[in-house]
C-alpha atoms as a PDB file:
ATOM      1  CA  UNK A   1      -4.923  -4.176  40.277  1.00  0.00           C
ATOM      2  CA  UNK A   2      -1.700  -3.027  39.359  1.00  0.00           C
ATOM      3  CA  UNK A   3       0.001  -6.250  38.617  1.00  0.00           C
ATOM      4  CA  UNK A   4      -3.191  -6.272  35.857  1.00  0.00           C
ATOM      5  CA  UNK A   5      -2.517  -2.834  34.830  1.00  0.00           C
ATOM      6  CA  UNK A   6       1.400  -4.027  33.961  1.00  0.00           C
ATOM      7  CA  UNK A   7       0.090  -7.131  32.465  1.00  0.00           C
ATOM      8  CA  UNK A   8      -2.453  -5.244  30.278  1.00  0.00           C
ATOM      9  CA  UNK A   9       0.397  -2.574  29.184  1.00  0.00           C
ATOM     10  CA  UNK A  10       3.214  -4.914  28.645  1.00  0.00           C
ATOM     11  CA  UNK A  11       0.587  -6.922  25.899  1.00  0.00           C
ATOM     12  CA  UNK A  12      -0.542  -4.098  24.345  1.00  0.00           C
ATOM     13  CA  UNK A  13       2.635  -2.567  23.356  1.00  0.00           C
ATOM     14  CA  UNK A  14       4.409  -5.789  22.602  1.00  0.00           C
ATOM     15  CA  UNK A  15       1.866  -6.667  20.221  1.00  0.00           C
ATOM     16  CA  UNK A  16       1.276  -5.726  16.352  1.00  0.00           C
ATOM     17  CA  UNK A  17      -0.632  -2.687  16.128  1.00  0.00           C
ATOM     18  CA  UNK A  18      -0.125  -2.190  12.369  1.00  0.00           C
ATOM     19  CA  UNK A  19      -3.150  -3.417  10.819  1.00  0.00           C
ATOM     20  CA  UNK A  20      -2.571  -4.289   6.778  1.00  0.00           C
ATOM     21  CA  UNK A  21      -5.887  -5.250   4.178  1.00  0.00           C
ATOM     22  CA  UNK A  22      -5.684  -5.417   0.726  1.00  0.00           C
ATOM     23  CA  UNK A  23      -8.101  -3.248  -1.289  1.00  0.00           C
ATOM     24  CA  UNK A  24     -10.021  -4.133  -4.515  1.00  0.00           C
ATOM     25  CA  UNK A  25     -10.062  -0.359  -6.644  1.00  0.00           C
ATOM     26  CA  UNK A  26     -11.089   0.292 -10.363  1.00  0.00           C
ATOM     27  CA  UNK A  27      -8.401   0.628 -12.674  1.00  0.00           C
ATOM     28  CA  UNK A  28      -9.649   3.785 -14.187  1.00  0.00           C
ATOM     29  CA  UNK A  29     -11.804   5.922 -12.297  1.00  0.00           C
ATOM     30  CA  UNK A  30     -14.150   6.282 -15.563  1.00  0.00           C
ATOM     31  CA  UNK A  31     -14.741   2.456 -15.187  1.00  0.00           C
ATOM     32  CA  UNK A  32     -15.327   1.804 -11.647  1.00  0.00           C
ATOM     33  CA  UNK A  33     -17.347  -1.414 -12.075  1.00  0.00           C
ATOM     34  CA  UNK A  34     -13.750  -3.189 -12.948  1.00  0.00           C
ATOM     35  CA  UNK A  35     -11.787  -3.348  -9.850  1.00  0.00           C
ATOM     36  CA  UNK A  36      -8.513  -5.009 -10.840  1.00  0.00           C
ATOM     37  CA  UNK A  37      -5.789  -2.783  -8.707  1.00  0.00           C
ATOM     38  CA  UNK A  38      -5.020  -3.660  -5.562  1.00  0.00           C
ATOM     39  CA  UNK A  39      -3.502  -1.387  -2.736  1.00  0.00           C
ATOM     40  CA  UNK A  40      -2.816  -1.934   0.676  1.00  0.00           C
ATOM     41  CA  UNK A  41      -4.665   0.207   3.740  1.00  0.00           C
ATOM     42  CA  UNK A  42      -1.687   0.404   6.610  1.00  0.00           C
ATOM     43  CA  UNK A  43      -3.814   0.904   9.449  1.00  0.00           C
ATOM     44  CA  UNK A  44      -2.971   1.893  12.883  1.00  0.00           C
ATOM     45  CA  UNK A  45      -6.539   1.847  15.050  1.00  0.00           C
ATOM     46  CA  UNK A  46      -5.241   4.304  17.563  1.00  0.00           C
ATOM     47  CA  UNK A  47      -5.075   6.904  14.586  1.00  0.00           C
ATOM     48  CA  UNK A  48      -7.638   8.446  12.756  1.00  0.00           C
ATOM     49  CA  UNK A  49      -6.019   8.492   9.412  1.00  0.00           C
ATOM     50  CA  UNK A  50      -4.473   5.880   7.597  1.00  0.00           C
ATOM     51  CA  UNK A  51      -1.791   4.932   4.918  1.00  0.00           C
ATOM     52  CA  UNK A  52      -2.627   3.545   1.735  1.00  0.00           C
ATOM     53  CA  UNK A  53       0.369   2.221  -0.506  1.00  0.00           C
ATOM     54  CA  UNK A  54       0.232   1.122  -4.316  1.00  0.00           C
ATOM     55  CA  UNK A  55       2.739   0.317  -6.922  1.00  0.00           C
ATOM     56  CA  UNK A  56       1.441   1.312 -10.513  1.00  0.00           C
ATOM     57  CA  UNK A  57       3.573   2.157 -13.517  1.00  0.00           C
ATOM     58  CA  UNK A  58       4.953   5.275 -14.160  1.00  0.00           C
ATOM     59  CA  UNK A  59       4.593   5.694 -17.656  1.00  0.00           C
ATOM     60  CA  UNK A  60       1.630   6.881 -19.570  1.00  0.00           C
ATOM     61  CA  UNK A  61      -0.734   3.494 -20.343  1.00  0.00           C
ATOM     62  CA  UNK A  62      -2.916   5.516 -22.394  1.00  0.00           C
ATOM     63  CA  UNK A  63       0.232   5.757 -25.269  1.00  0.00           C
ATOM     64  CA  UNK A  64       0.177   2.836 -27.441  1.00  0.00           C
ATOM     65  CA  UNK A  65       4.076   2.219 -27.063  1.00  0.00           C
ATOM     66  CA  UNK A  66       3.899   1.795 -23.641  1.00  0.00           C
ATOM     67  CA  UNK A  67       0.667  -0.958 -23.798  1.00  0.00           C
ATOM     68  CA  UNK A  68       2.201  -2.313 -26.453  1.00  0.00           C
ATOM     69  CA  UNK A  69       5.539  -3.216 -23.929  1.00  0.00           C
ATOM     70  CA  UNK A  70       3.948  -3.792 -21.248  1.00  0.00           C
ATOM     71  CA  UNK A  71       1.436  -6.526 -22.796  1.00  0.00           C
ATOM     72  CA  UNK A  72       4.573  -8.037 -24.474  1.00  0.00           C
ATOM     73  CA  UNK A  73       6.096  -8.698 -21.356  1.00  0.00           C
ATOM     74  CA  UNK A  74       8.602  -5.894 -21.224  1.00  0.00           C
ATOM     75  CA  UNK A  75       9.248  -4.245 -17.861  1.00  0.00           C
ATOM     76  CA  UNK A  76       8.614  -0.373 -17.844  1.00  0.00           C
ATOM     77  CA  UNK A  77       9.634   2.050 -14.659  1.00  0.00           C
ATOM     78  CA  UNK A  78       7.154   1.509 -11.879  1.00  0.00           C
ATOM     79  CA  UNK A  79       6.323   3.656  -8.830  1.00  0.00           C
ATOM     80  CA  UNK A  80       5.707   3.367  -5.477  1.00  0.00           C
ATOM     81  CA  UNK A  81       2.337   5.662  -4.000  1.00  0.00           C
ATOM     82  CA  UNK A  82       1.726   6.725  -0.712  1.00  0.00           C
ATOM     83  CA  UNK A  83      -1.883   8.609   0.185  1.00  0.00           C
ATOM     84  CA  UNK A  84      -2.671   9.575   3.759  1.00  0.00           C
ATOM     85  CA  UNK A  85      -6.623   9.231   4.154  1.00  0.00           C
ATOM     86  CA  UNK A  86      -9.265   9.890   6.857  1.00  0.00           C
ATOM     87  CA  UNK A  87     -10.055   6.150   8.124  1.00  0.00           C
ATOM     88  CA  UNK A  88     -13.934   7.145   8.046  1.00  0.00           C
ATOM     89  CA  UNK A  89     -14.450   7.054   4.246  1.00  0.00           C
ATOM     90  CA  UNK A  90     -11.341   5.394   2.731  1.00  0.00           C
ATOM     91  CA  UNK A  91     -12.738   4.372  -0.208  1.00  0.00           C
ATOM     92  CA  UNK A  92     -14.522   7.761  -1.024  1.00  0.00           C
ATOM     93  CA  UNK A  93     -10.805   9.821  -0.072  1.00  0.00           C
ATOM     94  CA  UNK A  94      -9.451   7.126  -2.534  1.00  0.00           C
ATOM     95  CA  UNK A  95     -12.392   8.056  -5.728  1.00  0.00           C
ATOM     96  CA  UNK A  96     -10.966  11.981  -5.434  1.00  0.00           C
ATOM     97  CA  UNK A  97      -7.974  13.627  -6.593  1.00  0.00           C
ATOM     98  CA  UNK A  98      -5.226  12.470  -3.491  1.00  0.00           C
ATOM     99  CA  UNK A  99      -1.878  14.138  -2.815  1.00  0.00           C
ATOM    100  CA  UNK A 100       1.034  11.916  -3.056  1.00  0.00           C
ATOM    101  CA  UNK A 101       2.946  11.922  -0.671  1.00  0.00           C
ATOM    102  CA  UNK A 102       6.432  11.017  -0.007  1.00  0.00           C
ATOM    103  CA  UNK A 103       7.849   7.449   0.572  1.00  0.00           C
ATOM    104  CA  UNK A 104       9.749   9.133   3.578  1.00  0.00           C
ATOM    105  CA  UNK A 105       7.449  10.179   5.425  1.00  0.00           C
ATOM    106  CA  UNK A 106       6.296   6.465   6.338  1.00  0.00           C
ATOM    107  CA  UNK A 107       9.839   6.278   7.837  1.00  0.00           C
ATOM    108  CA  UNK A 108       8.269   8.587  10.714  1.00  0.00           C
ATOM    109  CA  UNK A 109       5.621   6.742  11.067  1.00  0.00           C
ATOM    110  CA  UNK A 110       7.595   3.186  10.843  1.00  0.00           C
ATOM    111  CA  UNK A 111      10.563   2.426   9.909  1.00  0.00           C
ATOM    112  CA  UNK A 112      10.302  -1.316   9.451  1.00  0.00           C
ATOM    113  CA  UNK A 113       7.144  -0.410   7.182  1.00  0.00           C
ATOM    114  CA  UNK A 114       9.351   1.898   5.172  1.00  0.00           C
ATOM    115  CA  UNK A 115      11.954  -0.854   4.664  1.00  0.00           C
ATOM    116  CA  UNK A 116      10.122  -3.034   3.668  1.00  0.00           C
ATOM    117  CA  UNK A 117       8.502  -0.838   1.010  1.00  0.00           C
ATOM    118  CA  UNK A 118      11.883   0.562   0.137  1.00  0.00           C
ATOM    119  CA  UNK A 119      13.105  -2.718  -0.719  1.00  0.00           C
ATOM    120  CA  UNK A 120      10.674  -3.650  -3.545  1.00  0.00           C
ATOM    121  CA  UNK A 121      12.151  -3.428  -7.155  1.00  0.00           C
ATOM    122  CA  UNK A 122       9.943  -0.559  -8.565  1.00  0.00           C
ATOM    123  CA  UNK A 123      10.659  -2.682 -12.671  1.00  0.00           C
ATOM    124  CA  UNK A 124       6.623  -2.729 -13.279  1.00  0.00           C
ATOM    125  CA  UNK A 125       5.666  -6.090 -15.615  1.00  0.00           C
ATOM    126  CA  UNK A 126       2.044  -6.586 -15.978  1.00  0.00           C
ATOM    127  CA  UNK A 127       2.570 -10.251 -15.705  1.00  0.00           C
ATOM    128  CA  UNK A 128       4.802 -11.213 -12.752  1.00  0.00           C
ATOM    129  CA  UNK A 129       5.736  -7.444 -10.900  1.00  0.00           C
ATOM    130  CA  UNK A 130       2.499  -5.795 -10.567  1.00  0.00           C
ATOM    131  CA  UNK A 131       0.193  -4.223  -7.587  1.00  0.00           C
ATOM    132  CA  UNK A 132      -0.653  -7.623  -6.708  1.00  0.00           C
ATOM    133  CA  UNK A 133       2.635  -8.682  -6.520  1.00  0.00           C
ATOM    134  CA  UNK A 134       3.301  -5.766  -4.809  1.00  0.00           C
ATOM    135  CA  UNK A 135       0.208  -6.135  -2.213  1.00  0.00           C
ATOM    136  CA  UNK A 136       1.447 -10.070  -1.535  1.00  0.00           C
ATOM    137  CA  UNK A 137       4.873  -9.113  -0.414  1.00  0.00           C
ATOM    138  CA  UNK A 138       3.772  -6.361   1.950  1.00  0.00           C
ATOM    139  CA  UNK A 139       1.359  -8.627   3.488  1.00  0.00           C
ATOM    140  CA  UNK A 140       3.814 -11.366   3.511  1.00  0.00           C
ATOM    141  CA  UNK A 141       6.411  -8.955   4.798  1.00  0.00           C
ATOM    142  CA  UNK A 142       4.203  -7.478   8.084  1.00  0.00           C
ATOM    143  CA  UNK A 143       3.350 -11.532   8.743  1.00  0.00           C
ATOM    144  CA  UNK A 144       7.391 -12.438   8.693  1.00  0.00           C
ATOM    145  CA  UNK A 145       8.193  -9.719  10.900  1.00  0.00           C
ATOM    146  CA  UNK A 146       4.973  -9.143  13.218  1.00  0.00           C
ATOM    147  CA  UNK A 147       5.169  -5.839  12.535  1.00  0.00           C
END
């Protein structure tokens, strides 16, 4: 019984726990039918909460400048976001107003996690450096490291 009990231990913490999914969530809360942004739930399943990164641009898309370089294939400044959400109704905690919260505080929670966001080139370019980009090379990132 013991030698099962060691056995049993030994997998579990040697094993991933980290459990990434890409989500599907309307660009503008106004039209929520059109779900073209992806983030990326970081969940642990011994925790009740969850994290949930993004990459979206920092400038104001509603100014005509701004759509006007990004649709021409300029880069503008990006960002990354981190929300910290009750695993029960992710999708509803994502549809209201969420704190941000700070990059660093994933380094508590993970470091490997935070390196790997930490790493990604926050230039936003709507055609090749965008939150699907962004979502591919976390994913990719957890799979390359078992993480």
């Amino acid at each position: 019984m013991l030698l099962l009990y060691f056995l049993f231990s030994f997998f579990y913490y040697t094993t991933s726990i980290i459990k990434p999914k890409i989500i599907r969530t309307p660009l503008y809360r106004s039209i929520p039918l059109i779900k073209m942004h992806d983030m990326v739930i970081l969940e642990n399943p011994e925790l009740n909460n969850v994290f949930v990164v993004d990459f979206s641009p920092v400038e104001d898309i509603s100014k005509p400048y701004v759509l006007f370089r990004m649709f021409t294939g300029n880069n503008i400044k990006g960002k990354l976001r981190v929300f910290y959400v009750e695993k029960k109704n992710i999708i509803n905690e994502l549809g209201k107003t969420q704190k941000l919260h700070d990059l660093n505080e994933i380094k508590n929670y993970n470091m490997d996690i935070y390196n790997i966001i930490n790493n990604w080139n926050t230039s936003f370019n709507v055609y090749n450096h965008n939150c699907k980009d962004f979502s591919k090379y976390l994913i990719k990132s957890f799979n390359l490291l078992k993480i």
